[in-house]
N, C-alpha and C. Protein backbone atom coordinates (compact mmCIF):
# COMPACT_ATOMS: atom_id res chain seq x y z
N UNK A 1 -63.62 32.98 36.62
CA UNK A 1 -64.63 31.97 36.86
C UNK A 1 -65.82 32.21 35.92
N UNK A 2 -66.32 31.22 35.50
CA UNK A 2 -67.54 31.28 34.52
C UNK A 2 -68.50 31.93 34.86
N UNK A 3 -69.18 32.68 34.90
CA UNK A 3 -70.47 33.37 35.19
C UNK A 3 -71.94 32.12 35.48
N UNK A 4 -71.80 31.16 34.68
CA UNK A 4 -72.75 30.06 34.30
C UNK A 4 -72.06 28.88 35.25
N UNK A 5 -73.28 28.07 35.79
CA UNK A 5 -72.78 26.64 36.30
C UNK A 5 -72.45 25.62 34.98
N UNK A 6 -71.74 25.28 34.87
CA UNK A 6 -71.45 24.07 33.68
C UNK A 6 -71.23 22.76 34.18
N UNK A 7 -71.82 21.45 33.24
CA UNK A 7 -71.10 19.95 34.13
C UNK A 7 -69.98 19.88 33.82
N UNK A 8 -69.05 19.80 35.22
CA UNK A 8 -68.15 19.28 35.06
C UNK A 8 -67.43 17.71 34.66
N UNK A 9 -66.43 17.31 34.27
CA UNK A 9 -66.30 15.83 33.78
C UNK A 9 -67.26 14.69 34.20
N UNK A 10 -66.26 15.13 35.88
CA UNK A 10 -66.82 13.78 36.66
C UNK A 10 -68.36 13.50 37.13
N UNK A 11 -69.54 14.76 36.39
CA UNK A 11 -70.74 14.99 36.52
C UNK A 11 -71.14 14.76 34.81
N UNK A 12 -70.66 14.64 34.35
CA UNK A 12 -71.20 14.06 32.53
C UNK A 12 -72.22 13.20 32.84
N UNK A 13 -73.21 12.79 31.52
CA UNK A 13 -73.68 11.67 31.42
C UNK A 13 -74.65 11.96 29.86
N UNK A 14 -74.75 10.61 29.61
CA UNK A 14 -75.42 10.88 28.49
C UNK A 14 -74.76 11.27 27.14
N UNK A 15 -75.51 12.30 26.41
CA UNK A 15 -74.62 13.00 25.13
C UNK A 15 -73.53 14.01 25.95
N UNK A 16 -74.12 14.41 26.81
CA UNK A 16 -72.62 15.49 27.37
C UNK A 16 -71.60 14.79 27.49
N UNK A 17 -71.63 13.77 28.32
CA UNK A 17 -70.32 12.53 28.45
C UNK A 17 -69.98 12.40 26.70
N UNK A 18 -70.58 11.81 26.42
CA UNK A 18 -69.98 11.75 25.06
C UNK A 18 -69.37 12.09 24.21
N UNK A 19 -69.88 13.85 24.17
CA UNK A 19 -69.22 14.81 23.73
C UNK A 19 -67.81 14.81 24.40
N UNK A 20 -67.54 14.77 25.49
CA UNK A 20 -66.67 15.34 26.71
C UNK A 20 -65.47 14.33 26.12
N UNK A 21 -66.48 12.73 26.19
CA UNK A 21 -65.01 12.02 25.78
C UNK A 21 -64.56 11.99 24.37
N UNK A 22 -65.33 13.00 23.53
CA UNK A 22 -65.32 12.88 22.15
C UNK A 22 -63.78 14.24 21.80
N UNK A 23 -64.41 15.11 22.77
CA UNK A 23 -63.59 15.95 22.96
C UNK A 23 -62.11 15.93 23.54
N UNK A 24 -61.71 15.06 24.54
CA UNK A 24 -61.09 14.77 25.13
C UNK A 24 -59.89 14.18 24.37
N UNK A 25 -60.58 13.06 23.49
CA UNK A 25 -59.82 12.12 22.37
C UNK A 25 -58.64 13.27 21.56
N UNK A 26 -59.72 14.17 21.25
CA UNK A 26 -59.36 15.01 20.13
C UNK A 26 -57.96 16.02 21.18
N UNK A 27 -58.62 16.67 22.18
CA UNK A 27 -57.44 17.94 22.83
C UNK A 27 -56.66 17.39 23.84
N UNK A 28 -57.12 16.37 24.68
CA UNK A 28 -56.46 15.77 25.69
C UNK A 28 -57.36 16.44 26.83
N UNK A 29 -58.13 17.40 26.88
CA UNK A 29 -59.19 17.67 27.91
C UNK A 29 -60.11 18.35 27.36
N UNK A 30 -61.11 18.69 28.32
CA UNK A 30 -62.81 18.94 27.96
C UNK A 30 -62.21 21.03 27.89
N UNK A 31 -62.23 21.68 26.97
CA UNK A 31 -61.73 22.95 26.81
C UNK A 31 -63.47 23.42 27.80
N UNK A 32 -63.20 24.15 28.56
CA UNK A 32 -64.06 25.36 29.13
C UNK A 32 -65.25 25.86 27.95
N UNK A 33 -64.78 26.23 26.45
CA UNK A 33 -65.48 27.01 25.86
C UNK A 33 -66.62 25.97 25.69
N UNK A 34 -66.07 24.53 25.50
CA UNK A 34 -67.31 23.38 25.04
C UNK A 34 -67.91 23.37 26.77
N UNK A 35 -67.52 23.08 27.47
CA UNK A 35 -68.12 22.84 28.74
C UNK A 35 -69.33 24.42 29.03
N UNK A 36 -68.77 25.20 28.66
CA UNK A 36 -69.91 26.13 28.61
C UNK A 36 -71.38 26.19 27.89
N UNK A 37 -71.00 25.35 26.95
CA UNK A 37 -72.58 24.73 26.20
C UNK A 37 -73.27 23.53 27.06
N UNK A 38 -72.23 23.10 28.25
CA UNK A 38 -73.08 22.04 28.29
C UNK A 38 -74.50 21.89 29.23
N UNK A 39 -74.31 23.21 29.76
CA UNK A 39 -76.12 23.14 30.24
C UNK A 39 -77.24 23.06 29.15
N UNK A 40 -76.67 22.77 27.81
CA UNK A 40 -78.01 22.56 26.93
C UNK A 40 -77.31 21.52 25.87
N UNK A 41 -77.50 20.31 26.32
CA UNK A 41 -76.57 19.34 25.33
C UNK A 41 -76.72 18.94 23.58
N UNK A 42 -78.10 19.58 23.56
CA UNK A 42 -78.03 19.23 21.66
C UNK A 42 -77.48 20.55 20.90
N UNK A 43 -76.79 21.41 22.02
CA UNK A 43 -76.15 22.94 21.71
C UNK A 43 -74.57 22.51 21.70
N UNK A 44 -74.13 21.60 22.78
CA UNK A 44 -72.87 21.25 23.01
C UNK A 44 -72.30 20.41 21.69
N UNK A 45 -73.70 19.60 21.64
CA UNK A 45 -72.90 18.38 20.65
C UNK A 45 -72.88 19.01 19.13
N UNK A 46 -73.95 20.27 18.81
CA UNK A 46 -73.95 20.76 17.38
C UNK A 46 -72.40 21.57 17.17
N UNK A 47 -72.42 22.38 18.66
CA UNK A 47 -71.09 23.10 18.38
C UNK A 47 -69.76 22.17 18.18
N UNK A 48 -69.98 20.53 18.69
CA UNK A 48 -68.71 20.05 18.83
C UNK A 48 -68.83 19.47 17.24
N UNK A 49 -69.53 19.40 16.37
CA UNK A 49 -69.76 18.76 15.13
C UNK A 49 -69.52 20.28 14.15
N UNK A 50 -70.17 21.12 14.79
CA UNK A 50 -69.35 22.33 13.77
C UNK A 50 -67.83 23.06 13.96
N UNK A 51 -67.46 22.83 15.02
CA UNK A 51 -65.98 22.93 14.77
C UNK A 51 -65.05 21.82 14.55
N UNK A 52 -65.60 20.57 14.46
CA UNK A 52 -64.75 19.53 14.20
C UNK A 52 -64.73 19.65 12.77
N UNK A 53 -66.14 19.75 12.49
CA UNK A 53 -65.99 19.62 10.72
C UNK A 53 -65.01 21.33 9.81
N UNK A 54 -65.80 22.23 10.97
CA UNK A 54 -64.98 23.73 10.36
C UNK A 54 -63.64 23.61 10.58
N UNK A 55 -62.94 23.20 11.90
CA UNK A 55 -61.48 23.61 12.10
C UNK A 55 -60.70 22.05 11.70
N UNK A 56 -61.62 21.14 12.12
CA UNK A 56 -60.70 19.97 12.43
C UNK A 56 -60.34 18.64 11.22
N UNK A 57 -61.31 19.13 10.38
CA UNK A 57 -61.37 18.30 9.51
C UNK A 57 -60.86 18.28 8.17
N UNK A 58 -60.29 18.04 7.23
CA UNK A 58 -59.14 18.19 6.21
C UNK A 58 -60.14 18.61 5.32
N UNK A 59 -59.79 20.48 4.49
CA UNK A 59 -60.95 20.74 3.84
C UNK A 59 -60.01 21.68 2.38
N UNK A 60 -60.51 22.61 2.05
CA UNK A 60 -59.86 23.18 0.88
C UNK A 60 -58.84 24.17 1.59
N UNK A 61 -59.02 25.03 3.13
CA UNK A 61 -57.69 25.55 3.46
C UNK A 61 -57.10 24.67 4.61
N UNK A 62 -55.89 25.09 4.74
CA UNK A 62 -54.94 24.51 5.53
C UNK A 62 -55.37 24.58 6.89
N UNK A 63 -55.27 23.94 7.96
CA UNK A 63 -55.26 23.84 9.47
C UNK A 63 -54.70 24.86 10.01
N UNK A 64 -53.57 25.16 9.39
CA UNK A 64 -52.74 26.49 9.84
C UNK A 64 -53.38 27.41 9.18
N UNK A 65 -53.96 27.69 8.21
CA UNK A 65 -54.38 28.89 7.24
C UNK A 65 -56.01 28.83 8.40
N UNK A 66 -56.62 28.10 8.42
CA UNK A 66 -57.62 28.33 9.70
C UNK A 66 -57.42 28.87 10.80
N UNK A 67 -56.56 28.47 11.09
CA UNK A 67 -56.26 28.77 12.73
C UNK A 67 -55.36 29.95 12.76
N UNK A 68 -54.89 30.66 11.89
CA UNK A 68 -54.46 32.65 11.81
C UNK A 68 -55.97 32.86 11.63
N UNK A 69 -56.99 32.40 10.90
CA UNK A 69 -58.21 33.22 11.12
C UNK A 69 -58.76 33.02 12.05
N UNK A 70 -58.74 32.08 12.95
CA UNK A 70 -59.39 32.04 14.18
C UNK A 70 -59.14 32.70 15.21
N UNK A 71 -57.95 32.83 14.90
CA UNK A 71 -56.59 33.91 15.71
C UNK A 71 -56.84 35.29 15.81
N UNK A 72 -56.88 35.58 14.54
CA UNK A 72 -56.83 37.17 13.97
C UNK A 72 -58.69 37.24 14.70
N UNK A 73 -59.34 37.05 14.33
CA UNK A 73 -60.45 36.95 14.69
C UNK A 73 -60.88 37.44 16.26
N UNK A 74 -60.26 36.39 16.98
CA UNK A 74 -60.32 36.62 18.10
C UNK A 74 -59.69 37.48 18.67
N UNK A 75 -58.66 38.01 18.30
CA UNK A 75 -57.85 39.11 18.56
C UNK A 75 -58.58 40.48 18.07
N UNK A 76 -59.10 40.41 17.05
CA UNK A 76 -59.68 41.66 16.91
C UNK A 76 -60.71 41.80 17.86
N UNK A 77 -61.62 40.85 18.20
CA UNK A 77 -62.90 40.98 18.92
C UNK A 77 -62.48 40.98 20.38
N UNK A 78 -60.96 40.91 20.85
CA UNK A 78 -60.73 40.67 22.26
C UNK A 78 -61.36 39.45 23.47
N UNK A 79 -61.03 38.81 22.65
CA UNK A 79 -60.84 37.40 23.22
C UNK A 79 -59.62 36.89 23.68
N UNK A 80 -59.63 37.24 24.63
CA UNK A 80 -58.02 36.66 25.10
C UNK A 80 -58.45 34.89 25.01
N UNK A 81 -59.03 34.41 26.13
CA UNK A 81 -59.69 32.98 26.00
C UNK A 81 -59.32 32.58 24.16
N UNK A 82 -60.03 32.56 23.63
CA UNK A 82 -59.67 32.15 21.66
C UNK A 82 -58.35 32.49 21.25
N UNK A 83 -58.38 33.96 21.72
CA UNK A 83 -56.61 33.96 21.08
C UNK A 83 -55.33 33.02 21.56
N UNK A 84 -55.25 32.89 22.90
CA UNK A 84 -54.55 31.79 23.68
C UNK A 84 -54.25 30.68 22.71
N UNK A 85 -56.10 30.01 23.17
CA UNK A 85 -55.61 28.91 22.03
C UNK A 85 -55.83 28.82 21.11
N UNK A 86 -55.78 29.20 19.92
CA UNK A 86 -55.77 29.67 18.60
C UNK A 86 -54.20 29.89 18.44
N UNK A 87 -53.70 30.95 19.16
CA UNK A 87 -52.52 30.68 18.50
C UNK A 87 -51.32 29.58 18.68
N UNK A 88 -51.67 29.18 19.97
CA UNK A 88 -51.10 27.82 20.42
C UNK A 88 -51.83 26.40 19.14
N UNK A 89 -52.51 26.86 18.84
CA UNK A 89 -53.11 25.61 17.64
C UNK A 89 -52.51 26.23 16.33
N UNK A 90 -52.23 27.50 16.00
CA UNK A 90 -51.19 27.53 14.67
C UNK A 90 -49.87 26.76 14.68
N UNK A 91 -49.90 26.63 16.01
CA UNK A 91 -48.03 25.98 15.97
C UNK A 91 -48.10 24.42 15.82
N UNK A 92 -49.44 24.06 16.42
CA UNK A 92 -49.98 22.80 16.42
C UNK A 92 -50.06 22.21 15.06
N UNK A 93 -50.31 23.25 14.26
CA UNK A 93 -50.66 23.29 12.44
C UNK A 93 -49.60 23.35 11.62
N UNK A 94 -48.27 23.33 12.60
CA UNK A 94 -47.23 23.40 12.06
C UNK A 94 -46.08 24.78 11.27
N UNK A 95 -46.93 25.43 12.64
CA UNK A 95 -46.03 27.38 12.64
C UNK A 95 -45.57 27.64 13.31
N UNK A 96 -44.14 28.46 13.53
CA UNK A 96 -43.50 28.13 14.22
C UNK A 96 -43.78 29.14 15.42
N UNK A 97 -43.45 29.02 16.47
CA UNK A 97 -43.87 30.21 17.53
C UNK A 97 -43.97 31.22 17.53
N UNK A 98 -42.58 31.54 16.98
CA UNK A 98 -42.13 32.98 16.58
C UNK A 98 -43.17 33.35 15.65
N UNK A 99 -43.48 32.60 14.87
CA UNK A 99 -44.18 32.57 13.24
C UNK A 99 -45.44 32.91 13.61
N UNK A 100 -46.29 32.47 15.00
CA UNK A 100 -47.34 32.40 15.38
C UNK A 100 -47.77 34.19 15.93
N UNK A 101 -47.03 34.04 16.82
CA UNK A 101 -46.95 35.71 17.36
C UNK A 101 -46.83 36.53 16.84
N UNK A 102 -46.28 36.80 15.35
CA UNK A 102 -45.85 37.77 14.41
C UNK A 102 -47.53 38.02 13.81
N UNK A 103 -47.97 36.68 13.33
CA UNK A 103 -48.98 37.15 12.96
C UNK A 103 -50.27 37.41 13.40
N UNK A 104 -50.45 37.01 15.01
CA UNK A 104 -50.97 37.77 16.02
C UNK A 104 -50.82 39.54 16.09
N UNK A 105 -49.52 39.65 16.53
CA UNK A 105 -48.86 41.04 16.45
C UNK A 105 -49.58 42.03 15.15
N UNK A 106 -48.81 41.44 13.95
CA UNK A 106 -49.42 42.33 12.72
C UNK A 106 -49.21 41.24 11.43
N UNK A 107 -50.49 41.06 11.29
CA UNK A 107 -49.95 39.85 9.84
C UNK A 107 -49.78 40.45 8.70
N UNK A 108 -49.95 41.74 8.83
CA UNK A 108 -49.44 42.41 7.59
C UNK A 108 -47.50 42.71 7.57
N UNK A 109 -46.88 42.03 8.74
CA UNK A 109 -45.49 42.50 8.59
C UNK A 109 -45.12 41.08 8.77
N UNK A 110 -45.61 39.80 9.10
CA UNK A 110 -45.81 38.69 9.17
C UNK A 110 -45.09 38.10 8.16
N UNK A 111 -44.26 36.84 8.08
CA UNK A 111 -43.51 36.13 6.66
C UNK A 111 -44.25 35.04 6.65
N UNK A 112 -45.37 35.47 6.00
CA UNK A 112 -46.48 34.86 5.30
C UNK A 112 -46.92 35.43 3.81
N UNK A 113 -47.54 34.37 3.05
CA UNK A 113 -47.81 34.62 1.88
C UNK A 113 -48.45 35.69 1.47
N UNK A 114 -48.15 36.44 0.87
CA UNK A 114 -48.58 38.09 -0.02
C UNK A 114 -50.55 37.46 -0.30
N UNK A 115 -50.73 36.75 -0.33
CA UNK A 115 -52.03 35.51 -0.56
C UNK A 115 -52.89 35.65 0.59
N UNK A 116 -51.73 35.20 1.79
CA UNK A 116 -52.13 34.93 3.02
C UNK A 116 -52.59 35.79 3.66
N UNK A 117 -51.64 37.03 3.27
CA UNK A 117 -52.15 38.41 3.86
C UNK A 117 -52.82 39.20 3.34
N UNK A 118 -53.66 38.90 1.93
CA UNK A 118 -54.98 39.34 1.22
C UNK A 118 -56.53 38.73 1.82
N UNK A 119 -56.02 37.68 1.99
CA UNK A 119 -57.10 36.57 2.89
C UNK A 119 -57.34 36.80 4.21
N UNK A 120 -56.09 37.34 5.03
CA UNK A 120 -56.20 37.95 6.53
C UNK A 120 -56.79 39.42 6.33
N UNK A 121 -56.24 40.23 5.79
CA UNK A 121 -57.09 41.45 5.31
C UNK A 121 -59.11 41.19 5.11
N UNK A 122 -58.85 40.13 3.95
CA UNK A 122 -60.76 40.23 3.80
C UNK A 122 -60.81 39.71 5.08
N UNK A 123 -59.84 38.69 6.10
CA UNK A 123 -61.24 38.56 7.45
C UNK A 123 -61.12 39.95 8.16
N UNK A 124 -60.33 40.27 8.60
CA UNK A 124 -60.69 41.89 9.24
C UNK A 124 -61.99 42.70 8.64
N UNK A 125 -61.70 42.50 7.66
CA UNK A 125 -62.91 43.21 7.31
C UNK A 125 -64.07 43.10 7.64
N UNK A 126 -63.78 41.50 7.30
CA UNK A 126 -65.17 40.85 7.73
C UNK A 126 -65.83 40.46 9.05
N UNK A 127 -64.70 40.77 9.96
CA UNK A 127 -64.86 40.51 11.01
C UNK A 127 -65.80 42.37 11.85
N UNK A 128 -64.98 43.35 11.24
CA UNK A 128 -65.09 44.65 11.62
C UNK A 128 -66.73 44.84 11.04
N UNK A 129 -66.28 44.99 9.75
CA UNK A 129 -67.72 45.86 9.04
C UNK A 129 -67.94 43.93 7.78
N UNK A 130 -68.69 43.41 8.09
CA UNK A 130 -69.12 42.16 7.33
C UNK A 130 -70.00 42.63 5.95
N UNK A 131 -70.94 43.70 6.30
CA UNK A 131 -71.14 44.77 5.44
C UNK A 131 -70.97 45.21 4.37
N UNK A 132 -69.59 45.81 4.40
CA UNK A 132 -68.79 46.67 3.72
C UNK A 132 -67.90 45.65 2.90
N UNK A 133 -68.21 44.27 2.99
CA UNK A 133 -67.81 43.59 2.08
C UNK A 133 -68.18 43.79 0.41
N UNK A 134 -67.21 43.90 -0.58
CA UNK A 134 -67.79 43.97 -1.69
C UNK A 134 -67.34 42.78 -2.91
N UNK A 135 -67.87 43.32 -4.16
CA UNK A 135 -66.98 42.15 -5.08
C UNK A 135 -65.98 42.50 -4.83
N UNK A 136 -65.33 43.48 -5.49
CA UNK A 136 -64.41 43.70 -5.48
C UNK A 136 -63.32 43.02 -4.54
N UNK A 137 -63.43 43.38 -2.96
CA UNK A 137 -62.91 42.07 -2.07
C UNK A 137 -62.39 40.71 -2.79
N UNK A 138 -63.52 39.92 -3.18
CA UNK A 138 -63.87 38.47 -2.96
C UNK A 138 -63.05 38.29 -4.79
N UNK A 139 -63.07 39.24 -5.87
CA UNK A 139 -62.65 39.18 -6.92
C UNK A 139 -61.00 39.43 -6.48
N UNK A 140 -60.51 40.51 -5.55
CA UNK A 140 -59.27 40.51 -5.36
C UNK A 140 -58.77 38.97 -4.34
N UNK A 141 -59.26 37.95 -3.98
CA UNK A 141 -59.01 37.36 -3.38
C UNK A 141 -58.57 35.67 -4.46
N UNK A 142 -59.60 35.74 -5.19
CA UNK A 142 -59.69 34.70 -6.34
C UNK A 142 -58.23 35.59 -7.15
N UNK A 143 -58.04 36.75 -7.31
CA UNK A 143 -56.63 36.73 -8.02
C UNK A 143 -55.74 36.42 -7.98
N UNK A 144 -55.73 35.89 -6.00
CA UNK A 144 -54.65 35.78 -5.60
C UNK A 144 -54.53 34.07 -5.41
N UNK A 145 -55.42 33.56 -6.17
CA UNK A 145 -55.11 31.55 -6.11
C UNK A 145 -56.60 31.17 -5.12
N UNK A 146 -56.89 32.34 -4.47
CA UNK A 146 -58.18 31.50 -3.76
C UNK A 146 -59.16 31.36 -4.43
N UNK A 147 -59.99 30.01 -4.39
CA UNK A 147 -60.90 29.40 -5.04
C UNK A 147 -62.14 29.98 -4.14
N UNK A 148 -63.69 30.06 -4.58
CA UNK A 148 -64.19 30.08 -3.96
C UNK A 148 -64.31 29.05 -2.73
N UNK A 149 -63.88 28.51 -2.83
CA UNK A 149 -64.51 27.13 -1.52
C UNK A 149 -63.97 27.51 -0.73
N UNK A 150 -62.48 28.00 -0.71
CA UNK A 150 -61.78 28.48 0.27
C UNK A 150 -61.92 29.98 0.64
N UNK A 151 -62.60 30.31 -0.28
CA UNK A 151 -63.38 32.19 0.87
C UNK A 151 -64.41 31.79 1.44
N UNK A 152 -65.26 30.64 0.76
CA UNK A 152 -66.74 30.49 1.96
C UNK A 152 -65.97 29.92 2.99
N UNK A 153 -64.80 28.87 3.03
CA UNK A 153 -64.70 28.79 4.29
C UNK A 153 -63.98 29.49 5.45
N UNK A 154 -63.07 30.09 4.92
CA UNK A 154 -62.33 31.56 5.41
C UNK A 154 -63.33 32.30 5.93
N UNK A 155 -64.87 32.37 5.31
CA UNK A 155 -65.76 33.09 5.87
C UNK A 155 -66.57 32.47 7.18
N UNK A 156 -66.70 31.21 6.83
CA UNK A 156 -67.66 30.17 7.82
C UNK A 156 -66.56 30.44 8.88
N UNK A 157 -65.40 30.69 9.02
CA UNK A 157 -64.12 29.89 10.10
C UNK A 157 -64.27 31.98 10.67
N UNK A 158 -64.41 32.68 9.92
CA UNK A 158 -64.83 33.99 10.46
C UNK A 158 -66.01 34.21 11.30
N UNK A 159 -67.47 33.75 11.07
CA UNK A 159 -68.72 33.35 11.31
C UNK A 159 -68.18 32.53 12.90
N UNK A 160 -67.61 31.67 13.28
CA UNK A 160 -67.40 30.80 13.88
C UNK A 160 -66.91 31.02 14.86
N UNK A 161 -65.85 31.93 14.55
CA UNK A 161 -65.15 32.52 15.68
C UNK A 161 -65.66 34.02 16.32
N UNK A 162 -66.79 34.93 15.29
CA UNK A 162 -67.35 35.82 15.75
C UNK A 162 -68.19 35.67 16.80
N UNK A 163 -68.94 34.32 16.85
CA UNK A 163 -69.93 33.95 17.10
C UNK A 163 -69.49 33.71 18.62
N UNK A 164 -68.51 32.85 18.56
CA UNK A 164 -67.61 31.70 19.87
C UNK A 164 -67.34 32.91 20.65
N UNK A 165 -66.46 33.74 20.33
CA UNK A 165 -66.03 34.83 21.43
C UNK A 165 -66.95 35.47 21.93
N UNK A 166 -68.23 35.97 21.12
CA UNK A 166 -69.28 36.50 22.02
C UNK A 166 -69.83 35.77 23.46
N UNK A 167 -69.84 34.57 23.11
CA UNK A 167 -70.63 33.45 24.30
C UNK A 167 -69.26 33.44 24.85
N UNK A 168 -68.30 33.26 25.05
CA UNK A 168 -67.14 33.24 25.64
C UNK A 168 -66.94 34.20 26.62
N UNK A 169 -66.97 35.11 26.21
CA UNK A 169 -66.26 36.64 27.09
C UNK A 169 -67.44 37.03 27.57
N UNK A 170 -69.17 36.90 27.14
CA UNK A 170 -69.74 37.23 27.81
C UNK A 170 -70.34 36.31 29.93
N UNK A 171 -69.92 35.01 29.17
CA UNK A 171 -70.36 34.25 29.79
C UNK A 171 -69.28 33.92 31.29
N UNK A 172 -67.96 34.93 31.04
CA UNK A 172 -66.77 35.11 31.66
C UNK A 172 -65.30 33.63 31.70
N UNK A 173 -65.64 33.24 30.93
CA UNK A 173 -64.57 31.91 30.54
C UNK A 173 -63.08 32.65 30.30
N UNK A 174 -62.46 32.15 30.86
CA UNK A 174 -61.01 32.52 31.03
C UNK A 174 -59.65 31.25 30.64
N UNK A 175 -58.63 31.32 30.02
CA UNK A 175 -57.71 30.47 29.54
C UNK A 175 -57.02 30.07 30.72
N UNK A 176 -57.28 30.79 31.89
CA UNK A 176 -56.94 30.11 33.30
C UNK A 176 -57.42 29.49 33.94
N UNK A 177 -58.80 30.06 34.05
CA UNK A 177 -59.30 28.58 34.44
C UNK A 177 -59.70 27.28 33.96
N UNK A 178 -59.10 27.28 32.49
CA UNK A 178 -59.19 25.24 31.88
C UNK A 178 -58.07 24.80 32.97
């Protein structure tokens, strides 16, 4: 159970409603993690405009190449809540189950691109020590076909999900109770 009172659907109104049915369109229901913003609604509606545009919207990486970092992400930081669905949205992105869990498990043994798993490497990193990032990193990453646009956003989609699981797990949101 949430730690926080949140509106529920049939209590919306206003921009929360909006959001809710904006949201709704998009997953088929109001996810818990957005309903947890909604005791402060110009918080609900920024977060629902930054992950629509970060995860949802057709950009320089793939939907699936997002959503292993949202994955991996949340898995490192122990988010069960994000990891759930995160990896249920790689398959959504067009990976296959098996395909999904492997790289949950270890994406370094994962049958994914030698690319893919230079790019999952810098988010660990970045997720662990953000820090200890160097050129070197971001130069071994461009060797491997990534453009910059696609490490800032590999990074923003890192940023995003560091951020989400904190308010998540602190606030006690659970993948059982959506």
């Amino acid at each position: 159970m949430p730690r926080i009172q949140v509106i529920e659907e049939e209590n919306a109104e206003g921009k929360v409603k909006a959001v809710y049915d904006e949201l709704r369109s998009v997953f088929g229901k109001v996810p818990g993690v957005m309903k947890a913003l909604s005791p402060w609604p110009d918080v609900l509606e920024l977060y629902a405009k930054r992950i629509g545009l970060i995860m949802l919207s057709e950009t320089l990486l793939t939907r699936a190449v997002k959503e292993m970092i949202a994955a991996l992400v949340s898995r490192i930081n122990e988010c069960s809540y994000c990891l759930t669905y995160h990896e249920s949205f790689m398959v959504d992105a067009g990976l296959s189950s098996p395909d999904a869990e492997a790289i949950v498990a270890d994406y370094q043994t994962a049958a994914i691109s030698d690319a893919e798993k230079k790019l999952l490497a810098y988010v660990e990193k970045v997720t662990r020590h953000a820090y200890k990032t160097t050129d070197t990193d971001v130069d071994g990453l461009k060797g491997c076909g990534w453009s910059e646009g696609q490490i800032l956003e590999a990074t923003l989609v890192v940023g995003l999900f560091s951020d989400i699981n904190r308010w998540v797990d602190a606030l006690g949101f659970r993948y059982e109770d959506d």
